[in-house]
PDB file of N, CA and C in Angstrom:
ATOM      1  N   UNK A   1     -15.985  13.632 -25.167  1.00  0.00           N
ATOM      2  CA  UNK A   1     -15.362  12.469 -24.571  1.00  0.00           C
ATOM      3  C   UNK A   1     -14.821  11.569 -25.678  1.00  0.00           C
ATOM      4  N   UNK A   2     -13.850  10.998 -25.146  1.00  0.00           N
ATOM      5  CA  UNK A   2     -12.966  10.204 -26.257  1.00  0.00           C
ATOM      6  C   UNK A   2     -12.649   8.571 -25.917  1.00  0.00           C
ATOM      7  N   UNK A   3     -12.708   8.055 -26.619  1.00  0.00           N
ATOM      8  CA  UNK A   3     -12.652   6.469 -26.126  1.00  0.00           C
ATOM      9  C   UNK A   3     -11.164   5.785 -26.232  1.00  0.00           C
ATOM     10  N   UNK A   4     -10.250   5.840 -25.690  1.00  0.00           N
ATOM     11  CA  UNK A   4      -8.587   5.113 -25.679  1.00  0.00           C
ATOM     12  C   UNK A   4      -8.809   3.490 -25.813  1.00  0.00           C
ATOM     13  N   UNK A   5      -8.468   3.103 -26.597  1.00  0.00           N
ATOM     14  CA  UNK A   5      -8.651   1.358 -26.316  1.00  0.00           C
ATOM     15  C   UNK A   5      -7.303   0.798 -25.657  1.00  0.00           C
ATOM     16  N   UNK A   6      -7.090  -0.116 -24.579  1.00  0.00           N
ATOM     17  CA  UNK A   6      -5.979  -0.623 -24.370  1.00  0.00           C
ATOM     18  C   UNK A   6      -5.653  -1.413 -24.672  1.00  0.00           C
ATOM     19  N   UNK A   7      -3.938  -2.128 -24.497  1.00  0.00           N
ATOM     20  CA  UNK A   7      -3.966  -3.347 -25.158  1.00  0.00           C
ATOM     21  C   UNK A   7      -4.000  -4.055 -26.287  1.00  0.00           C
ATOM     22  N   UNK A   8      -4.739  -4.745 -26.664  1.00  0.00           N
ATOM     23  CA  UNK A   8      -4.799  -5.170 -28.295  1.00  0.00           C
ATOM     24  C   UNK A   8      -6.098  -4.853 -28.430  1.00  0.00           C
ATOM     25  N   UNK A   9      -6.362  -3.973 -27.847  1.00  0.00           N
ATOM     26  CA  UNK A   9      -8.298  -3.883 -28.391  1.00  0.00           C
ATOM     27  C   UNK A   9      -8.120  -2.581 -29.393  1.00  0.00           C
ATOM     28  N   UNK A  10      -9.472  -2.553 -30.028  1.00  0.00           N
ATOM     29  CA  UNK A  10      -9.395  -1.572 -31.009  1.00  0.00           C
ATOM     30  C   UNK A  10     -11.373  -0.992 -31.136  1.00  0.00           C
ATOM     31  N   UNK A  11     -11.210   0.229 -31.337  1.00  0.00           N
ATOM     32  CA  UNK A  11     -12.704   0.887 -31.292  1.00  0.00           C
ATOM     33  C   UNK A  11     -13.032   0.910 -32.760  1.00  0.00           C
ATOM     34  N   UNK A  12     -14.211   0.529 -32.993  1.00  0.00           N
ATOM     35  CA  UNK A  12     -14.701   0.188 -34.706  1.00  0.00           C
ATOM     36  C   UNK A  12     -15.995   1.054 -34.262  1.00  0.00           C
ATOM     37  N   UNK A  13     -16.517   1.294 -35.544  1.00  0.00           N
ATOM     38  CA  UNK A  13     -17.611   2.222 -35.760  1.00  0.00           C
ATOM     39  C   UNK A  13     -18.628   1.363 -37.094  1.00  0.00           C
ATOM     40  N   UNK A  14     -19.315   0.511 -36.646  1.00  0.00           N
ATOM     41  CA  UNK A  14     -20.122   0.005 -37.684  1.00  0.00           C
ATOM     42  C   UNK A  14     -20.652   1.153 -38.960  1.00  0.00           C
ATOM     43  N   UNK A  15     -20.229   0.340 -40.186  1.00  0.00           N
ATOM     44  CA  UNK A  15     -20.441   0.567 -41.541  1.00  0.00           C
ATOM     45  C   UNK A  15     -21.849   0.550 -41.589  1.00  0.00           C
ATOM     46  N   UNK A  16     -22.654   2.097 -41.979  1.00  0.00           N
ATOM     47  CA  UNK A  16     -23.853   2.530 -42.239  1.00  0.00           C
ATOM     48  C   UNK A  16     -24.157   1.956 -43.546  1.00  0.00           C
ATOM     49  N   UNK A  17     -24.606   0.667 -43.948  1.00  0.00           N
ATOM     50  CA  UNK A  17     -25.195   0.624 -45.221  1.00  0.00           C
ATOM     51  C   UNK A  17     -26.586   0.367 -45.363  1.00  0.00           C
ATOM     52  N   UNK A  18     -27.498   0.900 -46.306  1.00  0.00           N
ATOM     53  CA  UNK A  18     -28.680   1.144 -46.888  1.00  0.00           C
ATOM     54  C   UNK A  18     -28.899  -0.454 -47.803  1.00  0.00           C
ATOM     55  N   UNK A  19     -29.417  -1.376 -47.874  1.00  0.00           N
ATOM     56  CA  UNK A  19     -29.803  -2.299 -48.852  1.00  0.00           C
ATOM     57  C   UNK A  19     -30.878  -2.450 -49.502  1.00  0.00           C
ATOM     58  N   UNK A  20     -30.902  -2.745 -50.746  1.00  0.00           N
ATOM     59  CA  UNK A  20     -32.114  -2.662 -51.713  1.00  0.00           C
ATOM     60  C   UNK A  20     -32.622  -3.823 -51.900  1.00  0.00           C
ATOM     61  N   UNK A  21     -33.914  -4.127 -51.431  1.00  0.00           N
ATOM     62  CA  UNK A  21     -34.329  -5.527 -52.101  1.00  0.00           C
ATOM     63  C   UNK A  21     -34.799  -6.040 -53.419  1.00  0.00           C
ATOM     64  N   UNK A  22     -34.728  -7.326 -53.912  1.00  0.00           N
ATOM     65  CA  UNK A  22     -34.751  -7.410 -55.031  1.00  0.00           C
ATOM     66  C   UNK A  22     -35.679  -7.002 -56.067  1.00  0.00           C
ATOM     67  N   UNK A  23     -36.855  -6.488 -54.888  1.00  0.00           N
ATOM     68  CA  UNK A  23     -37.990  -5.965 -55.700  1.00  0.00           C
ATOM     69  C   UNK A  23     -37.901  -4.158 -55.205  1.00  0.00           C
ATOM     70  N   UNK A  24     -36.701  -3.957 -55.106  1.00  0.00           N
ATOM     71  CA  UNK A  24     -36.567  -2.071 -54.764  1.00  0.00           C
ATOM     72  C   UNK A  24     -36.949  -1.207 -53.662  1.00  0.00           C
ATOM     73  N   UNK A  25     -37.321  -2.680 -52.951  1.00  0.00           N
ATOM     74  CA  UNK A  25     -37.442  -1.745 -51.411  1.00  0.00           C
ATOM     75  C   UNK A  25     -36.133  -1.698 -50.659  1.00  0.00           C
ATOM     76  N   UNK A  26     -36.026  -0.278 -49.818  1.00  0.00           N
ATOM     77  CA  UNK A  26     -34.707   0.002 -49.596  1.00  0.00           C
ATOM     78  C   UNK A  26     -34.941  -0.479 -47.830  1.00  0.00           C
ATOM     79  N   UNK A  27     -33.879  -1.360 -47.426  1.00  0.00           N
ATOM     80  CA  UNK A  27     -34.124  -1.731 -45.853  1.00  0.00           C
ATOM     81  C   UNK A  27     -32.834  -0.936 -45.364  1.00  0.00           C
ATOM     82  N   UNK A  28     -33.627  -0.010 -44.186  1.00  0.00           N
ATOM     83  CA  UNK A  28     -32.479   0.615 -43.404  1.00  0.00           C
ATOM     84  C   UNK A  28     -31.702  -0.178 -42.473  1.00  0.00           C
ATOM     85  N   UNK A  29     -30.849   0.297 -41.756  1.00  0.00           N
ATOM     86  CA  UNK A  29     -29.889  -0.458 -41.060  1.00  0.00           C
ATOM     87  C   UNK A  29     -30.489  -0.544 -39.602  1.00  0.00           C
ATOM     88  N   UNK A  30     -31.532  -0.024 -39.510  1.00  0.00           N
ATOM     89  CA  UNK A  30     -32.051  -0.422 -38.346  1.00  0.00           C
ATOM     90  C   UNK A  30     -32.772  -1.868 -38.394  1.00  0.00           C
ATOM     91  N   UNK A  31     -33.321  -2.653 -39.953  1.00  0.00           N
ATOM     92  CA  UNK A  31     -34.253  -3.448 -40.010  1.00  0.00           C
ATOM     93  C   UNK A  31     -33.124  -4.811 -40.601  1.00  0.00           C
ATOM     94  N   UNK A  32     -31.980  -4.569 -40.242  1.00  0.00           N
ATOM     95  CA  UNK A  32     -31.311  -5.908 -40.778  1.00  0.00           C
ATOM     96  C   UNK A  32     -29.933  -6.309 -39.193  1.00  0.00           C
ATOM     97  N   UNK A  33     -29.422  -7.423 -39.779  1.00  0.00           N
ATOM     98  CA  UNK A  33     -28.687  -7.705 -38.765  1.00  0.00           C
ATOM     99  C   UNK A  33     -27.483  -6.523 -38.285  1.00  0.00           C
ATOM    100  N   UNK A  34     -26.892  -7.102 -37.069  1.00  0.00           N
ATOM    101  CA  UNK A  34     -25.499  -6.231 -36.925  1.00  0.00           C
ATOM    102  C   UNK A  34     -24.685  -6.310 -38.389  1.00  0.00           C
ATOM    103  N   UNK A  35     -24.008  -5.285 -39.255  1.00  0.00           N
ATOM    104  CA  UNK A  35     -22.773  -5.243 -39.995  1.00  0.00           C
ATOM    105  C   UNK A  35     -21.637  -5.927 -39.009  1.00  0.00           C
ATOM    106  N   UNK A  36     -20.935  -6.670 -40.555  1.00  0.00           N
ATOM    107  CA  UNK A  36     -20.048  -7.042 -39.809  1.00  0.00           C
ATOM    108  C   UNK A  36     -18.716  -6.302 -40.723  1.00  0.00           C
ATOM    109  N   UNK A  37     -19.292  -5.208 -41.252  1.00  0.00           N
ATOM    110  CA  UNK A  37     -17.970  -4.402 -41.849  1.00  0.00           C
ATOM    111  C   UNK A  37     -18.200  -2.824 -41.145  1.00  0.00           C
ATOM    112  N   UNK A  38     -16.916  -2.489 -40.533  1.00  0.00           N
ATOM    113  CA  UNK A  38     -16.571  -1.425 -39.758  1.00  0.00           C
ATOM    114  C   UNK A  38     -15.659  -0.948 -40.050  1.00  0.00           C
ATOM    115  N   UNK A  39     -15.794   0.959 -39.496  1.00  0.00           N
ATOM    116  CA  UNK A  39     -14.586   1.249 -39.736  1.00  0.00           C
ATOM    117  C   UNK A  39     -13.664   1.877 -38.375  1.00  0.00           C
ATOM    118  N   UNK A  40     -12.184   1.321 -38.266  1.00  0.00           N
ATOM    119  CA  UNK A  40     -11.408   1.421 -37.365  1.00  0.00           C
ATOM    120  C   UNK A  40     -11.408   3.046 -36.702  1.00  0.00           C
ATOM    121  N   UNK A  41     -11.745   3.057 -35.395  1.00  0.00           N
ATOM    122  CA  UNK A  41     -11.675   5.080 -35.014  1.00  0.00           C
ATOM    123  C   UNK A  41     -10.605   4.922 -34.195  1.00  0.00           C
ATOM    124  N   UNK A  42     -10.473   3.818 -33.043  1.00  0.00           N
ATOM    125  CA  UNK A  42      -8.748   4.209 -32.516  1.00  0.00           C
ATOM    126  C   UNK A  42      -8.318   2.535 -32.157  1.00  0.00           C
ATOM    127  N   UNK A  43      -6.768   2.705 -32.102  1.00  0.00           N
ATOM    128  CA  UNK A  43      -6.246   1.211 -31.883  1.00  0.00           C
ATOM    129  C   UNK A  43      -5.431   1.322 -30.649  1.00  0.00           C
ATOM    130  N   UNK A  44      -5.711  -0.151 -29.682  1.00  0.00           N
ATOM    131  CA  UNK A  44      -4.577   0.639 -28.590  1.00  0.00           C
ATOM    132  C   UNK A  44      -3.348   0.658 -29.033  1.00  0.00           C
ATOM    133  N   UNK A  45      -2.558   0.412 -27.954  1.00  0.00           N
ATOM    134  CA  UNK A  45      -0.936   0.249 -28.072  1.00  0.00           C
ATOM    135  C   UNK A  45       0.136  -1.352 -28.655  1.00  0.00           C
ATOM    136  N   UNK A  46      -0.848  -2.180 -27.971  1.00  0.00           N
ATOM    137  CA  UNK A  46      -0.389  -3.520 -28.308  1.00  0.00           C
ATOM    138  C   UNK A  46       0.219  -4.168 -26.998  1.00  0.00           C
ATOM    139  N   UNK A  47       1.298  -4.457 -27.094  1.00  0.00           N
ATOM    140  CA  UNK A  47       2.115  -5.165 -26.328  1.00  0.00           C
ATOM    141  C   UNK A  47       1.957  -6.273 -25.827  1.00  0.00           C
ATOM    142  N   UNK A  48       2.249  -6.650 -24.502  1.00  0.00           N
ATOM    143  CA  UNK A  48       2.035  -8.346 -23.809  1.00  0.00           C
ATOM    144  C   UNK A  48       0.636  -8.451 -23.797  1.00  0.00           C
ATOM    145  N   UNK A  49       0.061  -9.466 -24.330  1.00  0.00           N
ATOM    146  CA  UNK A  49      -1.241  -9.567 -24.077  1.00  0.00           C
ATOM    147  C   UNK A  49      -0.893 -11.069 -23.876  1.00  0.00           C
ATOM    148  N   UNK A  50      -1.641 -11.453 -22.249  1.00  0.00           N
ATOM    149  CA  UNK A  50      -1.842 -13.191 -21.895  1.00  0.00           C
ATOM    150  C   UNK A  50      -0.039 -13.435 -22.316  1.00  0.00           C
ATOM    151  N   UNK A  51       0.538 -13.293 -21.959  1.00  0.00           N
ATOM    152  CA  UNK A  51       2.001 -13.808 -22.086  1.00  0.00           C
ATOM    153  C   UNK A  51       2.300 -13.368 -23.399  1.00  0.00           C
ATOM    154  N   UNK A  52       1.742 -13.217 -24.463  1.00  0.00           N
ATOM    155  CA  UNK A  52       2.255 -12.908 -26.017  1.00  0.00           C
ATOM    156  C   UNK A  52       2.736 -11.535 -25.981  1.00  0.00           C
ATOM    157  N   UNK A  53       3.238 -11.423 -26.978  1.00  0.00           N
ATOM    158  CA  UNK A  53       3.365 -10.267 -27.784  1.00  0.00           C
ATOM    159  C   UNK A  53       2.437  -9.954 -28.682  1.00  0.00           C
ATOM    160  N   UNK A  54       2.155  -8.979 -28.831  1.00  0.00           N
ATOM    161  CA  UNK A  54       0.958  -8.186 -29.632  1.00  0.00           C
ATOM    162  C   UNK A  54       1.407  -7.321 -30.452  1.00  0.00           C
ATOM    163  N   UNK A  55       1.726  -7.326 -31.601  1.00  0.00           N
ATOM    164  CA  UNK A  55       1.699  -5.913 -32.272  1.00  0.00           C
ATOM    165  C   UNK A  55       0.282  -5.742 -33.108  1.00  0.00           C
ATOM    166  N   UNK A  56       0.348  -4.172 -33.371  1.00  0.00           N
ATOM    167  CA  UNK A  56      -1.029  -4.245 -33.800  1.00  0.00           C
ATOM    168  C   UNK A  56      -0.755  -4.037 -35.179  1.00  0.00           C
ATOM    169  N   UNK A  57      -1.888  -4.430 -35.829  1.00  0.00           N
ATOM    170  CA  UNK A  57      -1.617  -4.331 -37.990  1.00  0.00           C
ATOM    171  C   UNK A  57      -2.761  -3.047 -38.552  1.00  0.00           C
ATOM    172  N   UNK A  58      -4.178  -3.459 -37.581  1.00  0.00           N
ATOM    173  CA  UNK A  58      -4.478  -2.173 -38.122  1.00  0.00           C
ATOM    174  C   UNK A  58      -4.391  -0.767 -37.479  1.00  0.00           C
ATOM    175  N   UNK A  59      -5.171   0.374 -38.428  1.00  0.00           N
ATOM    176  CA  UNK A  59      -4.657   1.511 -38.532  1.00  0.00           C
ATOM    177  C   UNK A  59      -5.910   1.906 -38.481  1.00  0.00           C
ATOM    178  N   UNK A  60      -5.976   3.235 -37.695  1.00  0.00           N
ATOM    179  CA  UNK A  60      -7.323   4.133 -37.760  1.00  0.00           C
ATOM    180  C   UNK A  60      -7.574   4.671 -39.245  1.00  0.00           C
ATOM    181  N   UNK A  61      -8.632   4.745 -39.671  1.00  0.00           N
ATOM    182  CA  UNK A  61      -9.601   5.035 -40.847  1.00  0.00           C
ATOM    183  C   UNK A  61      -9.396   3.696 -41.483  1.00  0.00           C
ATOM    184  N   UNK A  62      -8.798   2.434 -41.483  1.00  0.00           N
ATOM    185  CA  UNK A  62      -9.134   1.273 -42.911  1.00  0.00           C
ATOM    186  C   UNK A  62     -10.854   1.043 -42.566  1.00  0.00           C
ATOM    187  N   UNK A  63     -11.103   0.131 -43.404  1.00  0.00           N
ATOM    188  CA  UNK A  63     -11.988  -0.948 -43.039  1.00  0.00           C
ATOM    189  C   UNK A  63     -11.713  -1.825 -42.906  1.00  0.00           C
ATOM    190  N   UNK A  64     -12.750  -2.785 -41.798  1.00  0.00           N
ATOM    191  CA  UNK A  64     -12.354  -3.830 -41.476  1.00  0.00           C
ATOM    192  C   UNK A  64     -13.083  -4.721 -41.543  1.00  0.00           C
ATOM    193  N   UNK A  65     -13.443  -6.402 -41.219  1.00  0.00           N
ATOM    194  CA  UNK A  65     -14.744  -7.092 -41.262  1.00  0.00           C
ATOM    195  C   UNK A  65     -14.323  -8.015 -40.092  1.00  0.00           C
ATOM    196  N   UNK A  66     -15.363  -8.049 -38.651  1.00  0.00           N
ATOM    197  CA  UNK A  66     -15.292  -8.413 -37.040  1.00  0.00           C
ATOM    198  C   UNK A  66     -16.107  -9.731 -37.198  1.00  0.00           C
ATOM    199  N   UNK A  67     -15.813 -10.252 -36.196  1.00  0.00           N
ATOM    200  CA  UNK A  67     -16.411 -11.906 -36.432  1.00  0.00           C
ATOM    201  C   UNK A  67     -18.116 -10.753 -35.721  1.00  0.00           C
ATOM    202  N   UNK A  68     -18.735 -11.553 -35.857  1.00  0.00           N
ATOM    203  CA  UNK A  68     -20.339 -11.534 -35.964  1.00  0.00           C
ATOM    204  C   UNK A  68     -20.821 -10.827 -34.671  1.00  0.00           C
ATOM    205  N   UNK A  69     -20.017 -11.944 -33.506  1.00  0.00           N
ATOM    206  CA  UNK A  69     -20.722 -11.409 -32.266  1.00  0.00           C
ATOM    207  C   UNK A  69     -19.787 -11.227 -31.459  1.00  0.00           C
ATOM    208  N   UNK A  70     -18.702 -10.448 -31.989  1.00  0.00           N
ATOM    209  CA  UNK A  70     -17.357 -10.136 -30.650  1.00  0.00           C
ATOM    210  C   UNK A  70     -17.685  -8.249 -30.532  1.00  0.00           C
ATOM    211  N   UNK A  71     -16.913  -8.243 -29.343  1.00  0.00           N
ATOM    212  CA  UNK A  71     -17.177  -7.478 -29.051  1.00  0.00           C
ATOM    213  C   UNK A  71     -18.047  -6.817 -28.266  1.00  0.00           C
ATOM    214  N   UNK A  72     -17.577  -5.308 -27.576  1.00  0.00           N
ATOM    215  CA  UNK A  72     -18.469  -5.370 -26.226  1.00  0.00           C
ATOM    216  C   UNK A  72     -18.898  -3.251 -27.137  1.00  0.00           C
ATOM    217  N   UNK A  73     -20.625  -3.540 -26.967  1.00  0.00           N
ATOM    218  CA  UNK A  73     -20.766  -2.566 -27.817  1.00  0.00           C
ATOM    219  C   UNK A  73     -21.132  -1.181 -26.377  1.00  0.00           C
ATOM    220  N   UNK A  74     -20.613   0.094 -27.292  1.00  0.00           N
ATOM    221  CA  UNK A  74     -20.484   1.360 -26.184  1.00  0.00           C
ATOM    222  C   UNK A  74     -21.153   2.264 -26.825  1.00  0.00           C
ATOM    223  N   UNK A  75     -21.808   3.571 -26.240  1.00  0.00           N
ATOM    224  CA  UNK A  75     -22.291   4.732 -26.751  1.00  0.00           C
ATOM    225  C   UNK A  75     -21.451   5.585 -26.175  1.00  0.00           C
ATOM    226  N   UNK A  76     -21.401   6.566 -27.077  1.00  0.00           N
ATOM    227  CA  UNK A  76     -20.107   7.400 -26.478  1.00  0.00           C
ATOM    228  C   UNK A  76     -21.005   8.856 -27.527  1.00  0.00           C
ATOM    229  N   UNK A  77     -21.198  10.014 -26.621  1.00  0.00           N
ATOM    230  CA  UNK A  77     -21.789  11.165 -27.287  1.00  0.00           C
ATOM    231  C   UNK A  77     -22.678  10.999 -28.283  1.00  0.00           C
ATOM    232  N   UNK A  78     -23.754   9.930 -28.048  1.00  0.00           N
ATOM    233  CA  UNK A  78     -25.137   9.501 -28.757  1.00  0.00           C
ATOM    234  C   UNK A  78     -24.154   8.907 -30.496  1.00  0.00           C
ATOM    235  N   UNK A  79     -22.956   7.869 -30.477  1.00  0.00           N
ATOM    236  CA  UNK A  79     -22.709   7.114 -31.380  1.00  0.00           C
ATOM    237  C   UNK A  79     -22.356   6.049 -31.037  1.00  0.00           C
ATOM    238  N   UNK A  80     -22.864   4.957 -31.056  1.00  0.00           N
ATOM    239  CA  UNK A  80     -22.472   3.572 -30.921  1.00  0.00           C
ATOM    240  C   UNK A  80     -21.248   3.063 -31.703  1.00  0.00           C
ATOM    241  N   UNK A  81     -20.491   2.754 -30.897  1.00  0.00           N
ATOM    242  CA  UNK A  81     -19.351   2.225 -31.078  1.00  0.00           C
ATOM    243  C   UNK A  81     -18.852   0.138 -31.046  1.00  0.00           C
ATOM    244  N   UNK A  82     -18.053  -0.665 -31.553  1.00  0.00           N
ATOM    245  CA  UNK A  82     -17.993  -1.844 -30.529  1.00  0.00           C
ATOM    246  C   UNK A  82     -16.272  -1.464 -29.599  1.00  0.00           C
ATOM    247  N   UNK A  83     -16.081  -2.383 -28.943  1.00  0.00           N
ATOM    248  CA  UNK A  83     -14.809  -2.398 -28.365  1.00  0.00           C
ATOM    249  C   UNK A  83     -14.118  -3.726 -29.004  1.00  0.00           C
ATOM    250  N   UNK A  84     -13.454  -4.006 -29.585  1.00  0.00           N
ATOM    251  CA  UNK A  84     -13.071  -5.369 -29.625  1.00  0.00           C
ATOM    252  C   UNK A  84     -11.381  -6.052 -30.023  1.00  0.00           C
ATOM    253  N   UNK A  85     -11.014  -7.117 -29.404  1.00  0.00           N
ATOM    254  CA  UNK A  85      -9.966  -7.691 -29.909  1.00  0.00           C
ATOM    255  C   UNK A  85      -9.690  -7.387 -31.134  1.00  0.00           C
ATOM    256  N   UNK A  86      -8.092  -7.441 -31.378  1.00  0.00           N
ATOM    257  CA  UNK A  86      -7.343  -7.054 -33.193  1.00  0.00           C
ATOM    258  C   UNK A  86      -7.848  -8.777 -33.329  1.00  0.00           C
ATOM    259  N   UNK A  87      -7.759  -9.682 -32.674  1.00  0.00           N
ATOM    260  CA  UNK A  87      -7.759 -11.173 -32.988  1.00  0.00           C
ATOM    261  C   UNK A  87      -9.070 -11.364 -33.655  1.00  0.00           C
ATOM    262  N   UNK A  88     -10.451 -10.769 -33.052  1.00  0.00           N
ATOM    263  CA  UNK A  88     -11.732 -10.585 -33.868  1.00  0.00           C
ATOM    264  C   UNK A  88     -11.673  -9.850 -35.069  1.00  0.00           C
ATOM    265  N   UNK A  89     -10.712  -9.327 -35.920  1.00  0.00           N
ATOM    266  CA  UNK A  89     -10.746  -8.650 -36.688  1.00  0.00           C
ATOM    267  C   UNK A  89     -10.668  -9.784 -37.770  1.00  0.00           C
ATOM    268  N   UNK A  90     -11.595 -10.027 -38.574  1.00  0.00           N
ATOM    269  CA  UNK A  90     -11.169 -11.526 -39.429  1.00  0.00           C
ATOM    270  C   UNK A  90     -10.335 -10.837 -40.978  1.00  0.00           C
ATOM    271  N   UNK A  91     -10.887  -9.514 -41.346  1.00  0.00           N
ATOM    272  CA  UNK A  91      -9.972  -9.006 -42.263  1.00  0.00           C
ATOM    273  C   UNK A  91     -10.107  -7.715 -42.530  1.00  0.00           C
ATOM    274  N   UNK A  92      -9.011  -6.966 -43.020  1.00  0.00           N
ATOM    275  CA  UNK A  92      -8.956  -5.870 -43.991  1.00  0.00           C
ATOM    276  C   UNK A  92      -9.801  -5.366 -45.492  1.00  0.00           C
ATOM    277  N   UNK A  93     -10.365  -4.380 -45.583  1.00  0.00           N
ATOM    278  CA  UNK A  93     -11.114  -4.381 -46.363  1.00  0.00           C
ATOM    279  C   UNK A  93     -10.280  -3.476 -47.631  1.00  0.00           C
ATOM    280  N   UNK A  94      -9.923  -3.829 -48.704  1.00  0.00           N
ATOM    281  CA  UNK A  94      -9.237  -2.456 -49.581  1.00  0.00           C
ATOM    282  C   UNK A  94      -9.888  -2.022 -50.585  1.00  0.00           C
TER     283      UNK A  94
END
């Protein structure tokens, strides 16, 4: 199964990172907050969104960094995904 986003929404795949504490203990990503750096898996189409125009800027595979708590989160074939606005996208990662 495959997830299409419509609209100006876009499907992100939270960034798996491992952190080390200052004394070398390693905290998995289960024991810290949501990431707020992801990476883009599909973008919709764009267009009229609420009377505007929408084009979209990002692109499947960048990274990206999502405001904190947007987004509506999905499991899709045992991987958690979020759904969220290009407008929640606060930036590009290079």
């Amino acid at each position: 199964m495959t997830i299409k986003p419509l609209a100006d929404r876009v499907v992100v795949k939270a960034a798996e990172i491992e952190e080390t504490t200052k004394s070398g203990l390693i905290l998995p990503g289960s024991a810290k907050e949501k990431p707020q750096v992801a990476e883009v898996v599909a973008v919709g189409p764009g267009g009229t969104v609420d009377g505007k125009e929408v084009t979209m800027v990002v692109k499947v595979g960048q990274k990206v960094i999502t405001s904190k708590y947007s987004g509506t989160e999905v499991k899709c074939d045992g991987v958690e995904y979020s759904i969220v606005r290009q407008s929640d996208i606060l930036a590009i990662v290079e």
